[in-house]
Protein backbone atom coordinates (compact mmCIF):
# COMPACT_ATOMS: atom_id res chain seq x y z
CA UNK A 1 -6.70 2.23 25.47
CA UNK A 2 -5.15 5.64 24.47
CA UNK A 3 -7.49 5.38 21.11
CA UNK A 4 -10.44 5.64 22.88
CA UNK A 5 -9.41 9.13 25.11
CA UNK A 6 -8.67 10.79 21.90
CA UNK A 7 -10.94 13.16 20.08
CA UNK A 8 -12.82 11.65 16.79
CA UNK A 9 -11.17 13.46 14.80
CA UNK A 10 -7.44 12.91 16.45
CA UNK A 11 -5.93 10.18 15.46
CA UNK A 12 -2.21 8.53 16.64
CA UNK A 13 0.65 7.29 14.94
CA UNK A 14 3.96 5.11 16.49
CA UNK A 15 7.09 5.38 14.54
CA UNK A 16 10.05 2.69 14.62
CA UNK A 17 13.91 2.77 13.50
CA UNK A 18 14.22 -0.49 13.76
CA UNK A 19 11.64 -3.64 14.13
CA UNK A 20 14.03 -6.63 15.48
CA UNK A 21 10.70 -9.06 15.09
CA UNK A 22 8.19 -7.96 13.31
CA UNK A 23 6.22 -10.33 11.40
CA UNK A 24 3.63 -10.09 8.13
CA UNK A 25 0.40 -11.55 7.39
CA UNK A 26 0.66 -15.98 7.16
CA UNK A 27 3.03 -15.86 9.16
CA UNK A 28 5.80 -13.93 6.61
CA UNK A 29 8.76 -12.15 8.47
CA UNK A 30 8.65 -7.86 8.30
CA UNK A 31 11.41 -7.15 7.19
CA UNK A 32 12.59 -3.86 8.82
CA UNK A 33 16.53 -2.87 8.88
CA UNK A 34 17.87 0.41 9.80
CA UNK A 35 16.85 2.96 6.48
CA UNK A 36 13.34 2.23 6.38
CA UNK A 37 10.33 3.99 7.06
CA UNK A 38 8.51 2.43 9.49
CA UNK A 39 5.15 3.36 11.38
CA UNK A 40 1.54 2.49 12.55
CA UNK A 41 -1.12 4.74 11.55
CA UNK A 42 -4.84 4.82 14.02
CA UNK A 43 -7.46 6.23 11.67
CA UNK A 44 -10.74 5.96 12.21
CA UNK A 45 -13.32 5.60 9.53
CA UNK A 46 -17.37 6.02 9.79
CA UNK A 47 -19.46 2.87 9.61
CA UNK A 48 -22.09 4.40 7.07
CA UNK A 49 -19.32 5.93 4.75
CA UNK A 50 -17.73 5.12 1.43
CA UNK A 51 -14.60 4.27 3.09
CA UNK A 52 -16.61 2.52 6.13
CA UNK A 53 -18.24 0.30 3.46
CA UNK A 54 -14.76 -0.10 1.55
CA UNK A 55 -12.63 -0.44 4.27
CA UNK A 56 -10.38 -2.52 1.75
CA UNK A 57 -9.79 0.35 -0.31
CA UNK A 58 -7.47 1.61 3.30
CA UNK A 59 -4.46 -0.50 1.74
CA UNK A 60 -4.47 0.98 -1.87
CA UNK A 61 -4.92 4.82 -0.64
CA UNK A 62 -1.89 3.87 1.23
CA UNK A 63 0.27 2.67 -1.25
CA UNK A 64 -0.58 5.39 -3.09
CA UNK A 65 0.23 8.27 -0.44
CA UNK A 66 3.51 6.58 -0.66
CA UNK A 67 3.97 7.15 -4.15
CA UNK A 68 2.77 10.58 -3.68
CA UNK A 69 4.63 11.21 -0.65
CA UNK A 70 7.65 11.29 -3.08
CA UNK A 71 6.81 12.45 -6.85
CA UNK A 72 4.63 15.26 -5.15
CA UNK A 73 8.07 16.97 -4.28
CA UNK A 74 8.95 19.14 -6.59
CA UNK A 75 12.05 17.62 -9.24
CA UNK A 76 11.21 14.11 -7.94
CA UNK A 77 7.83 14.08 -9.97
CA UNK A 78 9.63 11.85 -12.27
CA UNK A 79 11.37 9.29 -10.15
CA UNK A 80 10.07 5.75 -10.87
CA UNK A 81 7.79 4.06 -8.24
CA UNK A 82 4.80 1.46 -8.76
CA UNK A 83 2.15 0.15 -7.10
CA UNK A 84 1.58 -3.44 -6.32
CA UNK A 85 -1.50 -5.04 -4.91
CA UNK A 86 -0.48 -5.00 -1.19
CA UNK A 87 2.52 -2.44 -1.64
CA UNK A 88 5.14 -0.08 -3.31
CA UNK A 89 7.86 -2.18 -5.11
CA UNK A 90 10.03 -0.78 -2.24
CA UNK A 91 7.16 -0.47 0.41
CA UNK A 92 4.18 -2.53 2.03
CA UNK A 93 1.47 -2.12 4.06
CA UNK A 94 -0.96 -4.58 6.59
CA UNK A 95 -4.11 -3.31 8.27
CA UNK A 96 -5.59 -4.55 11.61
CA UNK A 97 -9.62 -3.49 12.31
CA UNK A 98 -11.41 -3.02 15.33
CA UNK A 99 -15.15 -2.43 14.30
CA UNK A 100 -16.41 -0.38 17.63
CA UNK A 101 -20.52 0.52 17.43
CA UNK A 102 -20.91 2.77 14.08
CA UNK A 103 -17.11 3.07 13.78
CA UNK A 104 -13.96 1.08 12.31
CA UNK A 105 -10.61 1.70 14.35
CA UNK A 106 -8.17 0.94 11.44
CA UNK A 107 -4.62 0.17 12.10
CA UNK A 108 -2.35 0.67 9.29
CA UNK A 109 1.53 -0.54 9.41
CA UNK A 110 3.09 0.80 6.28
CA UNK A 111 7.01 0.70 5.90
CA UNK A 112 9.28 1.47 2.49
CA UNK A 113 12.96 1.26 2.22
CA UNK A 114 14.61 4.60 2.06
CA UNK A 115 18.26 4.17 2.77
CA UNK A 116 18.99 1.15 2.94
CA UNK A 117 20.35 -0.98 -0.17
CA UNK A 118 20.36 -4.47 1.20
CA UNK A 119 18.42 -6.40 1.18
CA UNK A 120 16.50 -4.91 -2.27
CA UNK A 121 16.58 -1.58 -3.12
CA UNK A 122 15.39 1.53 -1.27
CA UNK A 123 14.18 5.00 -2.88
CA UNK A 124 17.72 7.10 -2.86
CA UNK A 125 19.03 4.32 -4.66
CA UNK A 126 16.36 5.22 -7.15
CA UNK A 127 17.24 8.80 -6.91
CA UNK A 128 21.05 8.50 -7.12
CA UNK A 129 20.09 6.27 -10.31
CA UNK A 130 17.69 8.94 -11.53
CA UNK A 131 20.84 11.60 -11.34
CA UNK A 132 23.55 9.65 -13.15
CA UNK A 133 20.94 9.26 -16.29
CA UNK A 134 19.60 12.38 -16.23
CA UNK A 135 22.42 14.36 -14.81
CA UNK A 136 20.65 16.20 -12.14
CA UNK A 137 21.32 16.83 -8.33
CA UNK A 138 18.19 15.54 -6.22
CA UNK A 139 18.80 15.52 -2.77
CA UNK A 140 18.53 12.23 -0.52
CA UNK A 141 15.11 11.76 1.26
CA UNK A 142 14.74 11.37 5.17
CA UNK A 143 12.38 8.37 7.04
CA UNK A 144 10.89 11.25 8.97
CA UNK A 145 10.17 13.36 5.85
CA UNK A 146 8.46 11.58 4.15
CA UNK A 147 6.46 9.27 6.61
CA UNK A 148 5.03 12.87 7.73
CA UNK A 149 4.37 13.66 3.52
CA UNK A 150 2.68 9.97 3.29
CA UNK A 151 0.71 10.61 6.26
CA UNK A 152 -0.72 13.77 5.28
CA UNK A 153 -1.17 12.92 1.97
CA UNK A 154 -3.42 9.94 3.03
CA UNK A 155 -5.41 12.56 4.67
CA UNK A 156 -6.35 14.23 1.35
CA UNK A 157 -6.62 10.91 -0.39
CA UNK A 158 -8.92 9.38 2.59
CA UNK A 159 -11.01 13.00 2.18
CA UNK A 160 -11.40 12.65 -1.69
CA UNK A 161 -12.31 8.94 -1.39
CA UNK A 162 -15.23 9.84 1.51
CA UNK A 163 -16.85 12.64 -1.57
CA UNK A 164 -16.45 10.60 -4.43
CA UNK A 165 -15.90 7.05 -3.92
CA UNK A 166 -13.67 4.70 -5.54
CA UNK A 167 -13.58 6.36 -9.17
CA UNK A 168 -12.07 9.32 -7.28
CA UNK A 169 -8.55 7.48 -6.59
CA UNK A 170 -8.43 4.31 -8.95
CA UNK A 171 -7.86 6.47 -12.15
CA UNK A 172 -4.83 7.69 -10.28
CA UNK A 173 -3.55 4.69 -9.06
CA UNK A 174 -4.14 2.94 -11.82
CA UNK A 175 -1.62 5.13 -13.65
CA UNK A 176 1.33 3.55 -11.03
CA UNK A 177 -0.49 0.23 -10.62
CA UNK A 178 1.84 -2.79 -12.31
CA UNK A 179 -0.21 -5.82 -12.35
CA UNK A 180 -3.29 -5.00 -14.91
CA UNK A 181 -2.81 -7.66 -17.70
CA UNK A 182 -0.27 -9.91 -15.90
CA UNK A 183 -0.56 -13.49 -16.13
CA UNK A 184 -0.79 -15.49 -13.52
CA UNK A 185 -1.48 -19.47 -11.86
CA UNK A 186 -4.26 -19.88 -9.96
CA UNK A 187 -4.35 -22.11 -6.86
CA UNK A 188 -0.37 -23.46 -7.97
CA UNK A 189 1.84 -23.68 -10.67
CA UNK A 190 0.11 -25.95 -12.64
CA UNK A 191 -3.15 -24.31 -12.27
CA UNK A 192 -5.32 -22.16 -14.77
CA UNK A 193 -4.77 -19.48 -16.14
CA UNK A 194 -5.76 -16.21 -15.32
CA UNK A 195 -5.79 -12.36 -15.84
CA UNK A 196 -5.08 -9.73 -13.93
CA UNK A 197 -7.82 -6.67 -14.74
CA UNK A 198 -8.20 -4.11 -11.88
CA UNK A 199 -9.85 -3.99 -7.84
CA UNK A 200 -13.18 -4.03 -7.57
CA UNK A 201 -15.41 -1.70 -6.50
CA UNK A 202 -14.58 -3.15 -3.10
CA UNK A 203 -10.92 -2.94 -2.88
CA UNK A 204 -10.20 -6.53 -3.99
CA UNK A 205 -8.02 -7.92 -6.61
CA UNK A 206 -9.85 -8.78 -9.85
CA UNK A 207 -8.68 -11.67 -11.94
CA UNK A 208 -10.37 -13.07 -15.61
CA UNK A 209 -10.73 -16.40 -15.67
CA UNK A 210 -10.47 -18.10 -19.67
CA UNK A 211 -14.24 -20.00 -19.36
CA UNK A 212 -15.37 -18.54 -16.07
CA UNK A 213 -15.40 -14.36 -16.15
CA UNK A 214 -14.18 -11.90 -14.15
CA UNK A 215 -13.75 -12.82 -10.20
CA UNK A 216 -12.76 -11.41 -7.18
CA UNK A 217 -10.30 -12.94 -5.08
CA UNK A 218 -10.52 -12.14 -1.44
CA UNK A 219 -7.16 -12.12 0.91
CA UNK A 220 -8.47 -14.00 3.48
CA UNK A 221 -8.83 -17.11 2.02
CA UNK A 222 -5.80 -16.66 -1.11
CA UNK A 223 -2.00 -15.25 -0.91
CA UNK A 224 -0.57 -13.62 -3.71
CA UNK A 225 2.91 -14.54 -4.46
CA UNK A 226 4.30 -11.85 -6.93
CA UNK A 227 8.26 -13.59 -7.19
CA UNK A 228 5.88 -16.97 -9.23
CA UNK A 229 2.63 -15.33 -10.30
CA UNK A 230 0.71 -17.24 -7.82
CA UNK A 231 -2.70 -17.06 -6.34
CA UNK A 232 -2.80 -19.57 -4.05
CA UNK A 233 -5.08 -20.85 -0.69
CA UNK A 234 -3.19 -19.70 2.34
């Protein structure tokens, strides 16, 4: 209800510690232990605007205001972090959409381990790493640091994405992206083939079928399982 006493251009934001049950898309477990940053984003997007027409696209410019959230600071420019389809190797996202007259209300849970080692491991891992081989002194990151740095630099990212479209941001994510060119099995492990080669102009994962072309393969009707290579129905 709060959402709809704000101001257009206000949006909110709810921050957690700790989620005890939180739970992912097909009905996947969140998980969220103690060193991770964890919030909710409310933006809301025009109807009649690039994003409004993409609202897809919402889950990559996230991923990548994570990425930037961190190698934006200067010395950590260098660190290593990726993109995946859905998420950061250390991070993930999920969106839920309320489509309200010429508006979408877009939800946006993101989360990315910072301090945490178990159960995989979390970003000052990757900068205590980053020190030993390189012999320099880069200081921890904080939760609340950067969840305010990915937050604002979604901002910037959501602004450049309303001017230009999507060939304002893919060239740039592209260059953390890790799936162009993977192999992977469509529909199980014995299935065909295919090839991983970019998002569409829509936000959706492309794949190149041997025989069949280049398709699009929505989320709501596949699940893309990253530990096999999998494409499957859900």
């Amino acid at each position: 209800r709060l959402m709809f006493e704000l101001p257009e251009e206000m949006g909110l934001i709810a921050i957690a510690g700790r989620q005890t049950q939180g739970k992912g898309r097909g009905g996947n477990v969140w998980l969220s232990p103690v060193g991770c940053a964890l919030s909710t984003v409310h933006i809301t997007i025009p109807l009649h605007s690039n994003l409004g027409q993409r609202i897809p696209f919402i889950q990559h410019l996230v991923s990548l205001a994570v990425v930037e959230a961190v190698r934006s600071i200067p010395g950590y420019e260098v660190c290593h972090s990726n993109l995946s389809q859905n998420s950061l190797v250390t991070a993930g996202n999920k969106m839920f959409i309320l489509l309200i007259l010429s508006f979408s209300f877009v939800f946006s849970g993101f989360g990315f381990n910072v301090n945490n080692s178990n159960p995989t491991i979390c970003i000052n891992d990757l900068i205590a790493r980053f020190n030993k081989e390189e012999g320099t002194n880069l200081k921890p990151l904080t939760a609340d640091c950067l969840i305010a740095r990915t937050v604002t630099m979604l901002e910037r990212l959501i602004d450049i994405f309303q001017e230009k479209g999507p060939n304002g941001v893919l060239p740039h994510y592209y260059k953390y992206w890790v799936h162009s060119g993977k192999q992977v099995q469509l529909h199980s492990e014995d299935g065909p083939s295919a090839w991983i080669v970019g998002i569409d102009d829509y936000g959706f994962l492309q794949v190149h079928e041997e025989g069949k072309g280049i398709q699009s393969v929505h989320p709501d009707g596949n699940s893309f399982d990253m530990l096999r290579n999998l494409i499957v129905p859900k």
